[in-house]
Protein backbone atom coordinates (compact mmCIF):
# COMPACT_ATOMS: atom_id res chain seq x y z
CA UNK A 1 44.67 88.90 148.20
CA UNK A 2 40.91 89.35 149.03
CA UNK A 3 40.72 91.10 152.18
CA UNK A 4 38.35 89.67 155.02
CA UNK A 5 36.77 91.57 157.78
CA UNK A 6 32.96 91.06 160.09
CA UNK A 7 30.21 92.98 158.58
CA UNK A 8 28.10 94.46 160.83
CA UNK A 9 24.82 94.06 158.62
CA UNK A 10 25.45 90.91 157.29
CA UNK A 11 26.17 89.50 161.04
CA UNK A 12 29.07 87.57 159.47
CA UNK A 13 32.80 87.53 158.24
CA UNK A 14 32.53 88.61 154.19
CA UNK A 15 34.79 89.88 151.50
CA UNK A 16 35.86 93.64 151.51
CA UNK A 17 35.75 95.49 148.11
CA UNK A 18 37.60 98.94 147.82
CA UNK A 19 40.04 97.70 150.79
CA UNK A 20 42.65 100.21 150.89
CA UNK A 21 45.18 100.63 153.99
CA UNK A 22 44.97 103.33 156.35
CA UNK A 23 46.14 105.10 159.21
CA UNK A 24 44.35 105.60 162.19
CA UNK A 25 44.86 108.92 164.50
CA UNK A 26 47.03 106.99 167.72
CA UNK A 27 49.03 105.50 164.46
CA UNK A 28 47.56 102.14 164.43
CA UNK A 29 47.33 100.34 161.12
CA UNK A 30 43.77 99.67 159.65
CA UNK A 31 41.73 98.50 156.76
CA UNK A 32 38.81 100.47 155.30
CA UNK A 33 36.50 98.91 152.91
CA UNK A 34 33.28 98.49 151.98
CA UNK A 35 31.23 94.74 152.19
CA UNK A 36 31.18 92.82 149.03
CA UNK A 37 27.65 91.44 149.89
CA UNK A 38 25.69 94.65 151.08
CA UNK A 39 27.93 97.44 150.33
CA UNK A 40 28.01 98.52 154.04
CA UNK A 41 30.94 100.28 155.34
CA UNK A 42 33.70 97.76 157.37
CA UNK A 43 36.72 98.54 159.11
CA UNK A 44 39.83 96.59 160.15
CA UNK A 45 42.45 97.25 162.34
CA UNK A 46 45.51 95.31 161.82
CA UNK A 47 48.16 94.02 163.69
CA UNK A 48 50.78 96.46 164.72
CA UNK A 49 54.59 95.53 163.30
């Protein structure tokens, strides 16, 4: 499943390559990747479950 997220650069929602989940410090799920199109860093945050 290809991983979606807003780039920043791009001004627009695009694919995230190297998507891998992580942890963030209060213990909320997240997404870090970088943009398929530009190779700028993206983050996620994803629902808590």
């Amino acid at each position: 499943m290809a991983e979606t997220a807003y780039c920043v650069k791009c001004k627009a929602k695009k694919t995230m390559d190297k998507a891998k989940k992580v942890t963030m410090k209060n213990g909320r799920p997240a997404m870090k990747g970088v943009c398929a199109a530009c190779g700028c860093g993206m983050y996620k945050i994803l629902p808590v479950k």
